[in-house]
Protein backbone atom coordinates (compact mmCIF):
# COMPACT_ATOMS: atom_id res chain seq x y z
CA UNK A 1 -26.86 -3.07 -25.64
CA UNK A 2 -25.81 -3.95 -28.92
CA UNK A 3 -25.94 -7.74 -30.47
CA UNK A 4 -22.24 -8.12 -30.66
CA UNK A 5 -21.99 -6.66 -26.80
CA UNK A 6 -25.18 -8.96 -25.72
CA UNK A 7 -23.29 -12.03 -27.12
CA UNK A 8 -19.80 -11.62 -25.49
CA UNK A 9 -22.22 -10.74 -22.35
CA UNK A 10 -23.77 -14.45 -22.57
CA UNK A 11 -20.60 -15.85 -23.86
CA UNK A 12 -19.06 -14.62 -20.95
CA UNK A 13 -21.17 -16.07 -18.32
CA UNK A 14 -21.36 -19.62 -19.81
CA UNK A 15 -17.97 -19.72 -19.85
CA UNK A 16 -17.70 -18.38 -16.32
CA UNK A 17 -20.52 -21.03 -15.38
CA UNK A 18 -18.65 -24.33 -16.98
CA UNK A 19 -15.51 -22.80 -15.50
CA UNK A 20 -17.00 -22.68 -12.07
CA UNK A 21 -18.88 -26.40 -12.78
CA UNK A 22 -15.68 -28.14 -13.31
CA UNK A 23 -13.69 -26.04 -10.01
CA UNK A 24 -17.09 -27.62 -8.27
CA UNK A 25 -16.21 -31.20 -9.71
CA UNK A 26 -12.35 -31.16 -8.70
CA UNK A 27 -12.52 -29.00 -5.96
CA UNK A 28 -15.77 -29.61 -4.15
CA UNK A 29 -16.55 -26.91 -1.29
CA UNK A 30 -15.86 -28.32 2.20
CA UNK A 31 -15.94 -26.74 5.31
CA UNK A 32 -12.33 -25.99 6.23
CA UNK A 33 -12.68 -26.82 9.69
CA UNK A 34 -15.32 -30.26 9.73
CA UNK A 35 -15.16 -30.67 6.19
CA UNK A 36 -18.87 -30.07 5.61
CA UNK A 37 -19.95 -30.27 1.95
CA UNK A 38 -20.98 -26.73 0.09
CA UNK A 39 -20.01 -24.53 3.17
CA UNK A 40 -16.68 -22.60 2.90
CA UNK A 41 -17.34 -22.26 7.08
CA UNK A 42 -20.29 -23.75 8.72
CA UNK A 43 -21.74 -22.23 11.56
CA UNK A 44 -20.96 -24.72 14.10
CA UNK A 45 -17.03 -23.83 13.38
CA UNK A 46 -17.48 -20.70 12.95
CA UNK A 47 -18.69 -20.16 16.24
CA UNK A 48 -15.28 -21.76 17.20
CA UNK A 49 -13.47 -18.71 16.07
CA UNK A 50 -11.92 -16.95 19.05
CA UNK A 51 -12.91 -13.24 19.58
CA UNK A 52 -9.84 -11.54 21.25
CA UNK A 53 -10.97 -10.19 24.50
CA UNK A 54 -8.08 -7.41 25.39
CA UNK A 55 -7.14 -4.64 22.83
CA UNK A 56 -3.28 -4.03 23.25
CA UNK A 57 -1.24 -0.75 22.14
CA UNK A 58 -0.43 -1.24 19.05
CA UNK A 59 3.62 -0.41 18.73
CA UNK A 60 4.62 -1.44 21.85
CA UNK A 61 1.93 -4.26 22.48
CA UNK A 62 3.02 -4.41 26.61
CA UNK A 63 -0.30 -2.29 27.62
CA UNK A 64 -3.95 -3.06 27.46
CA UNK A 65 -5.61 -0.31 26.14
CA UNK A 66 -9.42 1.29 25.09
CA UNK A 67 -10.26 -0.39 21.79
CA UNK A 68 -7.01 -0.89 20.73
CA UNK A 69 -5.79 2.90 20.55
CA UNK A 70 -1.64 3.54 20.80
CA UNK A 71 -0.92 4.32 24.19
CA UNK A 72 0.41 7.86 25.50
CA UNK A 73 4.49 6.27 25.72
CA UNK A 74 3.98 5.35 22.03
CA UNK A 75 1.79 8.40 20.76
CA UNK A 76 4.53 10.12 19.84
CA UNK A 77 5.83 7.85 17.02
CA UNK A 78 2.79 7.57 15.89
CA UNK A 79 0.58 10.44 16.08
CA UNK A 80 1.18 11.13 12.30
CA UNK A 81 0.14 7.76 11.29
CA UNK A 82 -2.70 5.50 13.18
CA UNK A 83 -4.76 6.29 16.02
CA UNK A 84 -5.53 2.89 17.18
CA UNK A 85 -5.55 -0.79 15.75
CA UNK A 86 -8.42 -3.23 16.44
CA UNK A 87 -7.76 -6.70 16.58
CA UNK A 88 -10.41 -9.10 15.63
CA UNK A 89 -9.00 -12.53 16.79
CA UNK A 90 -6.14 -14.58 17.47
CA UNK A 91 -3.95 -15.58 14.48
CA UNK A 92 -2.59 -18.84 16.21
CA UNK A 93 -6.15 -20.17 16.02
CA UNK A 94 -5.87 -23.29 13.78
CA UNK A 95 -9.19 -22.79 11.91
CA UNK A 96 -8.66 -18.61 11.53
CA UNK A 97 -5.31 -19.50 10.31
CA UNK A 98 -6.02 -21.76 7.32
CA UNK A 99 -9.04 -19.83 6.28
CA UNK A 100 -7.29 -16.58 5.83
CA UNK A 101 -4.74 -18.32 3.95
CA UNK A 102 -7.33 -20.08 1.42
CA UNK A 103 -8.82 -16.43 1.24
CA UNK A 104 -5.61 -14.77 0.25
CA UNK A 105 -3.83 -17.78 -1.35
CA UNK A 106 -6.29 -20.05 -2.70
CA UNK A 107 -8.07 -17.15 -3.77
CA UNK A 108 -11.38 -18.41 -2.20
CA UNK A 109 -13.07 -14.73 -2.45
CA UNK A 110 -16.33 -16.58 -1.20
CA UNK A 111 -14.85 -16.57 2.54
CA UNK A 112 -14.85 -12.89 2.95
CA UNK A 113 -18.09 -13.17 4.15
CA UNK A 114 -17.75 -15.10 7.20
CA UNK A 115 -14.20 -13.42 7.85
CA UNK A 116 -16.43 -10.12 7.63
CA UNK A 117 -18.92 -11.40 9.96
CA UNK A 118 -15.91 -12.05 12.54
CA UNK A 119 -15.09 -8.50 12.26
CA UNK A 120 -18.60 -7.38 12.94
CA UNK A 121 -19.10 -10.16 15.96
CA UNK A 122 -15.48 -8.40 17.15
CA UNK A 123 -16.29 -4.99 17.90
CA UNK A 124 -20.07 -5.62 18.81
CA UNK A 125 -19.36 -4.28 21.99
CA UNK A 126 -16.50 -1.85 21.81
CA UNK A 127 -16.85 1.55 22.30
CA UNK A 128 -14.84 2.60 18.79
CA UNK A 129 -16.76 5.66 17.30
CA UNK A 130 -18.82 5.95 14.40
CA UNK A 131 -16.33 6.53 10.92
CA UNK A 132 -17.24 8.66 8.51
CA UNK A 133 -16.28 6.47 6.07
CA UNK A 134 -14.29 3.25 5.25
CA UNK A 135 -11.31 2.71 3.39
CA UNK A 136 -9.59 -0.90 2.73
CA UNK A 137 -5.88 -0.76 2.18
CA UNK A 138 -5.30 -1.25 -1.53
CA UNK A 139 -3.68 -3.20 -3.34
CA UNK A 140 -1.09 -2.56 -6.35
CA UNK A 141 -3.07 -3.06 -9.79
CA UNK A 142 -0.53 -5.62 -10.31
CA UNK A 143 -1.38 -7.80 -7.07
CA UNK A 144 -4.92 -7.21 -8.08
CA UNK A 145 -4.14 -8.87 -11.56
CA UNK A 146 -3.03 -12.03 -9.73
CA UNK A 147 -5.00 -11.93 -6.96
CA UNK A 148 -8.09 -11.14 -9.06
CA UNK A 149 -9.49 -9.14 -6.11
CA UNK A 150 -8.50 -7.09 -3.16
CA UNK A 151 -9.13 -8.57 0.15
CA UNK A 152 -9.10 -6.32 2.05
CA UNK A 153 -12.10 -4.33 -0.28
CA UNK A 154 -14.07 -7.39 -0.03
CA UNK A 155 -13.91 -7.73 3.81
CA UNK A 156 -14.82 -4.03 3.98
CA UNK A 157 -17.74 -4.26 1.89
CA UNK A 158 -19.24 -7.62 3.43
CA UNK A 159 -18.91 -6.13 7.10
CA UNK A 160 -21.99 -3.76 5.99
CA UNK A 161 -21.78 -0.87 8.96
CA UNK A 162 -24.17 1.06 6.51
CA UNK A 163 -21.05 3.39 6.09
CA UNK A 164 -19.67 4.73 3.07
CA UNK A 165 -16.88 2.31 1.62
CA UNK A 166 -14.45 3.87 -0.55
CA UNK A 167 -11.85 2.26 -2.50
CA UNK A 168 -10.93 4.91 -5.13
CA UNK A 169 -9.08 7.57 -2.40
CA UNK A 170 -6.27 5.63 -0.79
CA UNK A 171 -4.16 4.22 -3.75
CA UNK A 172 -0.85 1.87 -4.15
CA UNK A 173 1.01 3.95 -6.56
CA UNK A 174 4.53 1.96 -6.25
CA UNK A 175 4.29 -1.99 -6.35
CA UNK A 176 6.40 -3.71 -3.36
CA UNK A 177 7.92 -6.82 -2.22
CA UNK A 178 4.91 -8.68 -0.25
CA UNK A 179 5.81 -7.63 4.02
CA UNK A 180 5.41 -11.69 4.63
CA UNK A 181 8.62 -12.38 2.68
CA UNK A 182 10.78 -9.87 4.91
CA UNK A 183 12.09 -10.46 8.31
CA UNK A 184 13.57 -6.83 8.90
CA UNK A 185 11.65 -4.18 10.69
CA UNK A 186 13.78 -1.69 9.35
CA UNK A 187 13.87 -2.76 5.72
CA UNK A 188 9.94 -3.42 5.48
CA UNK A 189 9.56 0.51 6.20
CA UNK A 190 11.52 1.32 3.40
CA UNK A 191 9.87 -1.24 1.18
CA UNK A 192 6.90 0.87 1.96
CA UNK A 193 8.04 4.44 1.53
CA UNK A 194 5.97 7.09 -0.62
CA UNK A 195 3.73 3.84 -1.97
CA UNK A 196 0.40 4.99 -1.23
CA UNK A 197 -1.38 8.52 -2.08
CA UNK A 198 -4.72 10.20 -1.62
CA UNK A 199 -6.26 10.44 -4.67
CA UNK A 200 -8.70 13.13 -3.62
CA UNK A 201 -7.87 15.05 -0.40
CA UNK A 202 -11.38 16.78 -0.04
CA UNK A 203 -12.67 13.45 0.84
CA UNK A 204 -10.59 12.52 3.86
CA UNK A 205 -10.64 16.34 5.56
CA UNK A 206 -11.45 16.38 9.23
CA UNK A 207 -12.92 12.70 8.53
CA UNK A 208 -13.08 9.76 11.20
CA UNK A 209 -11.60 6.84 9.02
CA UNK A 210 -11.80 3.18 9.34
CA UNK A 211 -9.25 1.41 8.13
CA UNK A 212 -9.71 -2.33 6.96
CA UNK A 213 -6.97 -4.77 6.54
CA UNK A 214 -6.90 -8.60 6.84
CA UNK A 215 -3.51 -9.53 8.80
CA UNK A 216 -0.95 -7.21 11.03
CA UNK A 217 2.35 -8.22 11.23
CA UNK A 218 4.80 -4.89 12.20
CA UNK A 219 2.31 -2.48 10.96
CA UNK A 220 4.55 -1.22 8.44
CA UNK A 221 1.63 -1.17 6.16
CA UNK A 222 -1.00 0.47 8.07
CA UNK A 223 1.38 3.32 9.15
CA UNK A 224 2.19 4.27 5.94
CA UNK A 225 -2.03 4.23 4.48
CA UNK A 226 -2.36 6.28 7.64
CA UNK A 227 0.27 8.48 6.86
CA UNK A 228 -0.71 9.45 3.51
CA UNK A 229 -4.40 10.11 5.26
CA UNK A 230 -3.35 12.57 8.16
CA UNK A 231 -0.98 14.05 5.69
CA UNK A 232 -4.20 14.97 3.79
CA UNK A 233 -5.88 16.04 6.23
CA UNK A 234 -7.75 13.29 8.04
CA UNK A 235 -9.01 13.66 11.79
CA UNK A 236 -8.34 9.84 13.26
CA UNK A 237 -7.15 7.16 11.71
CA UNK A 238 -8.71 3.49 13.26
CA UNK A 239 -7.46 0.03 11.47
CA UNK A 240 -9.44 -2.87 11.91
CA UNK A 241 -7.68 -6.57 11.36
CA UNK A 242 -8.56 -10.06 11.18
CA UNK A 243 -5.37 -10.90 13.54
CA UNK A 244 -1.81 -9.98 14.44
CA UNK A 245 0.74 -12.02 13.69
């Protein structure tokens, strides 16, 4: 490392360190749910979180079903995107509620961590097989600028399943107009059309894939990562969410 390169290095993380000083001054960490000092989440509410205990279909959400997978009326609309969709919790839950919107919102990229461990406490005891690998659902590189991370990534990586986690296949090639701000089934589809691609087929082939998001609403988005997957060449397709809205 060069002397110029070494002193932007240290630059950098003084400035980062001052930056995150005064954040600590005016925004001191509390505990969204008790209001605990320097816990994002303490354990005591975290262990208020609801775990949803029935797995419904998820298209036409009327039948209880294995793990979540799309049930045999609905496989046909869907047998070229997802396989199944997990649900972690309940999204009407006060506490699960606010803390995904700090995480997305605030930007609070600290609270992937206990979101993750909700995930993991989730499917403890399902029966949902072993992936191959994991893939988040990306985000545009221009949400990414604004965001300053993908949540979805950092969920995926924190949930530590000792599987491969892979961010670099599934890719957001066409930015779109967030699905939160648009009430019409029909019209969030086509907001989503052709705007994710597999980077590198040879990767997904015959695979088992998890796929992590934070929130479903219609499942616009997840269809369409799992379309581009089974297009090329994927074996199953799983999703695995925070909540449903």
């Amino acid at each position: 490392m060069s002397m110029t390169t070494s002193f932007l290095h240290r630059t950098k993380l003084i400035l980062s360190t001052i930056q995150q000083v005064i954040l600590d001054g005016l925004f001191p960490i509390r505990c969204l749910g008790c209001g605990k000092f320097d816990e994002w989440i303490c354990v005591n509410c975290h262990s208020t979180l609801p775990i949803l205990t029935d797995q419904h279909c998820p298209v036409c959400k009327k039948h209880v079903t294995l793990n979540g997978v799309v049930c045999p009326q609905c496989h046909e609309t869907t047998k070229k995107s997802f396989d199944g969709v997990f649900v972690a919790s309940y999204y009407h839950d006060k506490l699960l509620k606010k803390t995904i919107h700090y995480y997305k919102y605030h930007f609070v990229k600290n609270l992937s961590e206990p979101l993750a461990l909700l995930l993991a406490q989730s499917i403890q005891n399902s029966t949902l097989a072993t992936p191959d690998i994991i893939i988040p659902v990306p985000l545009h590189k221009r949400r990414y600028r604004w965001r300053g991370f993908n949540q979805a990534s950092e969920l995926a990586k924190k949930l530590d399943l000792q599987i491969s986690v892979i961010t670099d296949i599934l890719i957001r090639v066409r930015y779109t107009v967030p699905q939160v701000k648009m009430k019409n089934k029909n019209k969030r589809q086509k907001n989503l059309n052709n705007a994710f691609i597999v980077k590198n087929k040879s990767q997904v082939i015959d695979k088992n894939i998890l796929l992590i998001d934070d929130v479903m609403t219609t499942g616009a988005t997840l269809k369409e990562c799992a379309k581009a997957l089974k297009t090329a060449g994927a074996k199953t397709v799983y999703c695995l969410v925070l909540a449903r809205e």
